[in-house]
Protein backbone atom coordinates (compact mmCIF):
# COMPACT_ATOMS: atom_id res chain seq x y z
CA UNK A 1 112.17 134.07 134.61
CA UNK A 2 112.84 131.11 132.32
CA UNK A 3 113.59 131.95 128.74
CA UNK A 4 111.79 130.66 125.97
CA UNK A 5 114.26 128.09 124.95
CA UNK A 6 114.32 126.46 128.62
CA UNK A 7 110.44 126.91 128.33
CA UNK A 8 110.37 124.83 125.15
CA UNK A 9 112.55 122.51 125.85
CA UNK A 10 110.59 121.13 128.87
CA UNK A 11 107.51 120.91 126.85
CA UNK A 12 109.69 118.88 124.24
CA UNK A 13 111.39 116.38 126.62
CA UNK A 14 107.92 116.03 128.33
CA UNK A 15 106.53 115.38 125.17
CA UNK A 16 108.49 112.26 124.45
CA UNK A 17 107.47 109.80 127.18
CA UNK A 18 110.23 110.27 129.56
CA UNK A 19 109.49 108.53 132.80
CA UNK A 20 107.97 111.93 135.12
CA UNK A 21 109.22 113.91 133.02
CA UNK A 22 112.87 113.87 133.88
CA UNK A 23 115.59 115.45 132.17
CA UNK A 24 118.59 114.36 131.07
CA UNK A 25 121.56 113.60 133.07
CA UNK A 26 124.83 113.62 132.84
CA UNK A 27 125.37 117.28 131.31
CA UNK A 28 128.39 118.99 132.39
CA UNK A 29 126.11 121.76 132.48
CA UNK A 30 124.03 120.41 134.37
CA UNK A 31 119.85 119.57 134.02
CA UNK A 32 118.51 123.15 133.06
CA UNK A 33 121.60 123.54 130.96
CA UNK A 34 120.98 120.29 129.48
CA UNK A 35 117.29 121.02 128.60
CA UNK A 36 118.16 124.41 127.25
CA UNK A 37 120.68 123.44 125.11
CA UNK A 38 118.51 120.73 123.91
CA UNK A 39 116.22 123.40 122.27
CA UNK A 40 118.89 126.12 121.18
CA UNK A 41 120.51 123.49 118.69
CA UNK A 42 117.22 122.87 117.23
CA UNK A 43 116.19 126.86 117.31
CA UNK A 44 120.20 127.08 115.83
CA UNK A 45 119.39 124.88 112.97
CA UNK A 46 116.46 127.13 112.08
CA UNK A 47 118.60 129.65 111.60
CA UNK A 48 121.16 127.97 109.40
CA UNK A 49 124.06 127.79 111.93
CA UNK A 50 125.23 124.37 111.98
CA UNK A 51 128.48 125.58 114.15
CA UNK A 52 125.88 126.72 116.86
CA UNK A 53 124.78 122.93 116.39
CA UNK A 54 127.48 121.69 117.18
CA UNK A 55 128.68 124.08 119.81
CA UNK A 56 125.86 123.83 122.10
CA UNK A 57 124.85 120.13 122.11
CA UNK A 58 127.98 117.80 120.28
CA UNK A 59 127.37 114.70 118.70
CA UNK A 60 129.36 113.06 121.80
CA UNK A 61 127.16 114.53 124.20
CA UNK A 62 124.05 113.51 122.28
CA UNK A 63 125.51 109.94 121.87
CA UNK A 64 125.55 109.64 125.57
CA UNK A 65 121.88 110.64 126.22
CA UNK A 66 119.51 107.15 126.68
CA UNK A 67 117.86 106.14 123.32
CA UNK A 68 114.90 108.13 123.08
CA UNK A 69 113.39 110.40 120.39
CA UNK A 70 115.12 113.28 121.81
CA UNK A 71 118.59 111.41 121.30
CA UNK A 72 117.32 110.32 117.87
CA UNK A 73 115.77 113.45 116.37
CA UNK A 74 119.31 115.35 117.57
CA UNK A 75 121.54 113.20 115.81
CA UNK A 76 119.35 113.17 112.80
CA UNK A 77 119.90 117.12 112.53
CA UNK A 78 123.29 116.40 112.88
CA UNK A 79 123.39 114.12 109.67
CA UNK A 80 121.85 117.26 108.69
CA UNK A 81 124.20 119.27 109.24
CA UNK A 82 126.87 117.22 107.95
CA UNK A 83 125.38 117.05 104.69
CA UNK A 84 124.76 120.14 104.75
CA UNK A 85 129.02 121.03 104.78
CA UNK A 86 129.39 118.53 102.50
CA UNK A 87 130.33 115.34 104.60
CA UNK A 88 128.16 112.81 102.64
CA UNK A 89 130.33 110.13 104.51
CA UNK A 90 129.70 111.07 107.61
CA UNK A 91 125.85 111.65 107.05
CA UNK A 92 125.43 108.43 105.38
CA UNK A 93 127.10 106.56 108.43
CA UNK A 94 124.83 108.73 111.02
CA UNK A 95 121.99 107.66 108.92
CA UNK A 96 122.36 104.39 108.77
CA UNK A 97 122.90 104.11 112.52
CA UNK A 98 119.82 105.98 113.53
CA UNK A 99 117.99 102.82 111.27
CA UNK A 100 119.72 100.39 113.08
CA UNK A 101 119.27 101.65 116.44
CA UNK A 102 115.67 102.79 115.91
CA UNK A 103 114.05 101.39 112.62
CA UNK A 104 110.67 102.60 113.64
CA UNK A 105 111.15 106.36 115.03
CA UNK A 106 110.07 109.54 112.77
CA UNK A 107 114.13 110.20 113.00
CA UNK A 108 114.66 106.80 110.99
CA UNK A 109 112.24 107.65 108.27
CA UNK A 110 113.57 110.85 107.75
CA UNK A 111 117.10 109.16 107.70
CA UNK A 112 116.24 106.30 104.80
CA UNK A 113 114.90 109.39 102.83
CA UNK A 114 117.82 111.02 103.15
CA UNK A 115 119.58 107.77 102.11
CA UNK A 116 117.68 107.15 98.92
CA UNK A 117 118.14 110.60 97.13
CA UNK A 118 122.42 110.13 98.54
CA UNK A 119 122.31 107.03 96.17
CA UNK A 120 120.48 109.18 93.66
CA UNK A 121 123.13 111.75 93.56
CA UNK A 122 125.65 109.46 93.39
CA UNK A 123 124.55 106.85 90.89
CA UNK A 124 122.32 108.52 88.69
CA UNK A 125 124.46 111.32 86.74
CA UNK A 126 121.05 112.77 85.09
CA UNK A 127 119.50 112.85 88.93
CA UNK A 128 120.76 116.79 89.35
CA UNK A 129 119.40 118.20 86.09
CA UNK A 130 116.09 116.08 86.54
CA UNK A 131 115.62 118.08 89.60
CA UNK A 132 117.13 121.41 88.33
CA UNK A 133 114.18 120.81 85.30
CA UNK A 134 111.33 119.98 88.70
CA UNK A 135 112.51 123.31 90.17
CA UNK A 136 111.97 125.37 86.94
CA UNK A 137 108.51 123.42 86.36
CA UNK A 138 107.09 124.31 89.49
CA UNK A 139 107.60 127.82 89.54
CA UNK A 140 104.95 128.00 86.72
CA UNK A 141 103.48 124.07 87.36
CA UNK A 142 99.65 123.89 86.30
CA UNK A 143 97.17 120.82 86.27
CA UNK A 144 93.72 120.45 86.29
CA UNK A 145 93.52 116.84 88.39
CA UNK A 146 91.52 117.10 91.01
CA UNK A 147 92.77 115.68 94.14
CA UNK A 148 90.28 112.99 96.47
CA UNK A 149 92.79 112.19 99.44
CA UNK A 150 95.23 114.23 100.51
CA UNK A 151 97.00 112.74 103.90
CA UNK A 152 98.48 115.42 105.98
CA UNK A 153 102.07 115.93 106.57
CA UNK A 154 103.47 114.67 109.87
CA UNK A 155 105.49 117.19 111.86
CA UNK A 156 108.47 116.74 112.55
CA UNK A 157 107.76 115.81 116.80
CA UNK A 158 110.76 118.11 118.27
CA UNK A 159 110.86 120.67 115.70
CA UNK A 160 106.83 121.05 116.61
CA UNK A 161 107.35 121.21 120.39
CA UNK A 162 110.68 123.77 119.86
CA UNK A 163 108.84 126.27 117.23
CA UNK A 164 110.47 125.23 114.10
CA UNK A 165 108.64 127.19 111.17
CA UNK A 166 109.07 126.17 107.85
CA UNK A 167 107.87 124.57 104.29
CA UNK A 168 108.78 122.11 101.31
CA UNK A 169 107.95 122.57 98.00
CA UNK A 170 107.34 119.07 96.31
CA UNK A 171 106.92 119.07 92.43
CA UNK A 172 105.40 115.57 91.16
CA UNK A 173 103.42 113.97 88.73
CA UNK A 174 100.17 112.25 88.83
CA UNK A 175 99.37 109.54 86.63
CA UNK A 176 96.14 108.40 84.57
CA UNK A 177 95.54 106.49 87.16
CA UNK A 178 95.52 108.94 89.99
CA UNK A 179 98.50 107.89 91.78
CA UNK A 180 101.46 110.03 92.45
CA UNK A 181 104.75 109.73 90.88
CA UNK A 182 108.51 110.84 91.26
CA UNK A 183 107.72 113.31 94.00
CA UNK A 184 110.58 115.52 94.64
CA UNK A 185 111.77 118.63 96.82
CA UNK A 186 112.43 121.58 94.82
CA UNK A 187 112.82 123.98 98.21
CA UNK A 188 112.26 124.05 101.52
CA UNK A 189 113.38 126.17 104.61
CA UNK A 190 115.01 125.16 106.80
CA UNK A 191 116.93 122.18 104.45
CA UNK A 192 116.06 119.36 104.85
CA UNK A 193 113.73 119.22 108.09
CA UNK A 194 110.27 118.53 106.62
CA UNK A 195 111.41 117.14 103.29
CA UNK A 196 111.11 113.98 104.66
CA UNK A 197 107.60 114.33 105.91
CA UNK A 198 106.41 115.97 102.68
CA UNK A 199 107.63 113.47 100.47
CA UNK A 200 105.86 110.84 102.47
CA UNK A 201 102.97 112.59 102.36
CA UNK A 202 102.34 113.18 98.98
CA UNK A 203 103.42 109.80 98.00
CA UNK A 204 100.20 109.06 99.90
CA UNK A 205 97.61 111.04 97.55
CA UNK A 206 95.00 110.63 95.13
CA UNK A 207 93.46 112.20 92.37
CA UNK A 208 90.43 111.49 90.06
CA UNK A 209 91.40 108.71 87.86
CA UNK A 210 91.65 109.91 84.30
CA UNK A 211 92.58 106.73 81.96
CA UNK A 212 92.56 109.03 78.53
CA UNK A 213 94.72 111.66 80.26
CA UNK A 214 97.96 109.92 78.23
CA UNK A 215 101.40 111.11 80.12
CA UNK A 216 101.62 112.10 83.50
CA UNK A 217 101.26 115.54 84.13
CA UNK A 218 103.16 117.44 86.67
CA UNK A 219 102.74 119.78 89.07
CA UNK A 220 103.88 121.46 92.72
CA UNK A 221 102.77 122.14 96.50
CA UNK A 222 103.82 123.89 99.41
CA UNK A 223 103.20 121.83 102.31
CA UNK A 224 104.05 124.58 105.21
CA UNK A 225 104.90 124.12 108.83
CA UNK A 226 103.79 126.09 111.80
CA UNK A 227 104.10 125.03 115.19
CA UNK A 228 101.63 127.23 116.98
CA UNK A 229 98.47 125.93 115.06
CA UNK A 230 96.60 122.65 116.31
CA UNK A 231 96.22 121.86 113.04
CA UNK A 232 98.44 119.58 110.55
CA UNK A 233 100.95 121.21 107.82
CA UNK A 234 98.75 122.79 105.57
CA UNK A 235 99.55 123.51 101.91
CA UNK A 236 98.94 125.35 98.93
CA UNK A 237 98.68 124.46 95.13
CA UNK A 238 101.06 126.93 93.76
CA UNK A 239 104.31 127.15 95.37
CA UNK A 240 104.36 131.57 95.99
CA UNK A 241 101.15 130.60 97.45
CA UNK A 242 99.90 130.97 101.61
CA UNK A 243 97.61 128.40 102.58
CA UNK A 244 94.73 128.45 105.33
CA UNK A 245 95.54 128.35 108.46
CA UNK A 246 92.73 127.48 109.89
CA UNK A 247 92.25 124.16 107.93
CA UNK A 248 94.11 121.63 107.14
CA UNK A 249 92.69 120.74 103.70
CA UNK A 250 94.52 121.85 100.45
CA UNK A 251 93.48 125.06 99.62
């Protein structure tokens, strides 16, 4: 009986347009090994193991695959990774490469958000306390805007299909006008996976305008991801908060 990694990785690489839903060739392993180690990287991420990354599906091996968003989304998470053990260099060039060779996949946006908040770190030597001062905001973050669009979160298209769980928590202001401002991650599990889509998101919303509300006034969400439900990422106004699951409205 197939396991459930080989299970979800068929329903991921079908998932993706390839032609008859092939699998990849060219695995030492061969095509079942292939597909299933396709899906335990992703499920190894999850868990925090970057060396289980790495050992089951290299970044030569990935390199090799045909330039889909299987290919793309796998070397994405392992810029990931890299960051993660403190190779900025290495990230940065695995970023930028993922642009170049596909500006318009969900892998590429995720990598020119990475980018941005790299230059932030390194240019801005206030950037690390502004966010230590988001995190400590939205554990206790209040407002009394009311939101009238919200846009849903995109998931993450491989981490959906191989049962990634997980959140952000994005701290931000909204202005008198009703637009967002200076969204930022304050936590999310696992690093770095949905940050990207959650900042996009919220950089999307809308709240009542309110032209005598003076400064902008901040406050947090958690935007969580679960695979199983048909529905988008739901969230939650205060971060210790669960949202609905059964809707995908802010709660």
């Amino acid at each position: 009986m197939l396991d459930r990694a080989i299970v979800l990785s068929l329903g991921l690489l079908c998932s993706i347009g390839l032609t008859s839903c092939q699998m990849l060739r060219g695995s030492e392993t061969g095509e079942v090994g292939m597909v299933e180690s396709a899906t335990a990287a992703y499920l190894a991420y999850e868990r925090g193991d970057c060396d289980a990354v790495r050992r089951d599906l290299s970044r030569q091996e990935v390199e090799s695959w045909e330039p889909t968003e299987l290919r793309h989304s796998m070397l994405l998470v392992h810029a990931f990774c890299e960051e993660l053990a403190g190779e900025d260099a290495e990230a940065i060039e695995t970023y930028r490469g993922l642009i170049r060779e596909a500006p318009l996949s969900f892998a590429s946006e995720d990598a020119r958000e990475r980018l941005r908040i790299l230059r932030l770190e390194r240019n801005d030597p206030d950037y690390a306390d502004w966010v230590a001062t988001a995190r400590e905001r939205a554990s206790s973050a209040e407002s009394s805007r009311v939101a009238v669009e919200r846009v849903p979160a995109d998931f993450p298209p491989l981490a959906q299909k191989a049962g990634i769980e997980g959140f952000a928590v994005v701290e931000f202001g909204v202005t008198p006008r009703g637009d967002t401002d200076a969204p930022v991650i304050v936590d999310s599990e696992p690093p770095l996976l949905f940050e990207g889509a959650a900042l996009r998101a919220v950089r999307e919303w809308r709240y009542v305008e309110e032209p005598d509300a003076g400064e902008t006034e901040r406050q947090a969400i958690r935007i969580v991801f679960k695979p199983e439900s048909e529905s988008p990422p739901t969230s939650s106004t205060a971060p210790g908060e669960e949202p609905a699951e059964s809707s995908p409205a802010i709660q």
